[in-house]
Protein backbone atom coordinates (compact mmCIF):
# COMPACT_ATOMS: atom_id res chain seq x y z
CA UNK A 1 -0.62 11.04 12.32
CA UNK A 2 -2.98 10.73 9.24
CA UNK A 3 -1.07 8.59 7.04
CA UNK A 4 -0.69 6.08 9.67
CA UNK A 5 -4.54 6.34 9.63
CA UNK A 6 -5.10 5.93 6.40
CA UNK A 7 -2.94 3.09 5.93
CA UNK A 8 -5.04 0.96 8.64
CA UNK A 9 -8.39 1.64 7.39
CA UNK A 10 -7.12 0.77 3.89
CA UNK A 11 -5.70 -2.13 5.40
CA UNK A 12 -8.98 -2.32 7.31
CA UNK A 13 -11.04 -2.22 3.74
CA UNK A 14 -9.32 -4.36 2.00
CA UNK A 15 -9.81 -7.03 4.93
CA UNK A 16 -13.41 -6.00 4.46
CA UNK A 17 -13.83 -6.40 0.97
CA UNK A 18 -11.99 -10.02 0.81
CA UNK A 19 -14.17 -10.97 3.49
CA UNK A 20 -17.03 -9.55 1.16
CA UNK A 21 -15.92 -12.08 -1.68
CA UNK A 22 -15.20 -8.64 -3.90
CA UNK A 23 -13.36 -9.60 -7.30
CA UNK A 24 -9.46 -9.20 -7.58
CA UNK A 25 -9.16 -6.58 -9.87
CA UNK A 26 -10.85 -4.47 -6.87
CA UNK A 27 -8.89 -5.67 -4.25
CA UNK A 28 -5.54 -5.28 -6.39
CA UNK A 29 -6.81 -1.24 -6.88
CA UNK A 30 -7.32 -1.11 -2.78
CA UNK A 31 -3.58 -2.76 -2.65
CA UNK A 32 -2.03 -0.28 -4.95
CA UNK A 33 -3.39 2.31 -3.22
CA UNK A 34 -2.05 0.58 0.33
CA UNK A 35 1.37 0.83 -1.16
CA UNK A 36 0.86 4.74 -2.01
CA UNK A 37 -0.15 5.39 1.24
CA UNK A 38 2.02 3.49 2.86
CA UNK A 39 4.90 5.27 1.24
CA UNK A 40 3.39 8.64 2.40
CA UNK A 41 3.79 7.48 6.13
CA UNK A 42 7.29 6.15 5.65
CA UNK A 43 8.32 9.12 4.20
CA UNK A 44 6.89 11.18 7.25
CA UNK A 45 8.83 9.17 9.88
CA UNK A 46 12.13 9.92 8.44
CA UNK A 47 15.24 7.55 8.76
CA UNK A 48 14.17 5.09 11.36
CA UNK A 49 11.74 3.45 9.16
CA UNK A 50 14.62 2.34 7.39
CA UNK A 51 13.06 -1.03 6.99
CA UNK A 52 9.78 -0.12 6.34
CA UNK A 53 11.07 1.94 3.40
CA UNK A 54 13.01 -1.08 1.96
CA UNK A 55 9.81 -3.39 2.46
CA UNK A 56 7.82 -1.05 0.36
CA UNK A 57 10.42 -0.40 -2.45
CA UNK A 58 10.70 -4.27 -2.64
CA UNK A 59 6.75 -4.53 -3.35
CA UNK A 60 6.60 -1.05 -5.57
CA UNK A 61 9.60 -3.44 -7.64
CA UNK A 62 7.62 -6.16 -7.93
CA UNK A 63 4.57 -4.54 -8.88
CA UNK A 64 6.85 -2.58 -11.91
CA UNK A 65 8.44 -5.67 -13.12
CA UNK A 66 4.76 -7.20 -13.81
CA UNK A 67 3.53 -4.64 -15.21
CA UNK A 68 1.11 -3.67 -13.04
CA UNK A 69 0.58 0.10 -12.69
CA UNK A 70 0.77 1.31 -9.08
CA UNK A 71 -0.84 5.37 -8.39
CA UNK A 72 1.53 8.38 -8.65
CA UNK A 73 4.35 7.75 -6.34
């Protein structure tokens, strides 16, 4: 399953890079990215990630109501 792969070494960076001291900005890019990717698994496992799915439009909300730009959805 590669988007369940890619969402774990992203999540796997990002725990990198704030153990590296990186600045925000970078680690908010890694996040957004997280979020794309983690959409692109949810939407593989079909209904049963139900909860996953809500999670994730919760954040994508969030994310839209500060004005912060997340990557093509």
């Amino acid at each position: 399953m590669d988007e369940a792969r890619a969402v774990l070494e992203r999540v796997a960076r990002i725990e990198e890079l704030e153990r590296a001291g990186v600045a925000a900005a970078e680690l908010l890019h890694e996040v957004r990215a997280l979020l794309v990717e983690a959409e692109a698994w949810v939407r593989c496992d079909g209904p049963e990630t139900e909860g996953a799915r809500a999670a994730l439009e919760r954040c994508l909300e969030a994310l839209d109501r500060r004005g912060v730009p997340v990557h093509a959805r």
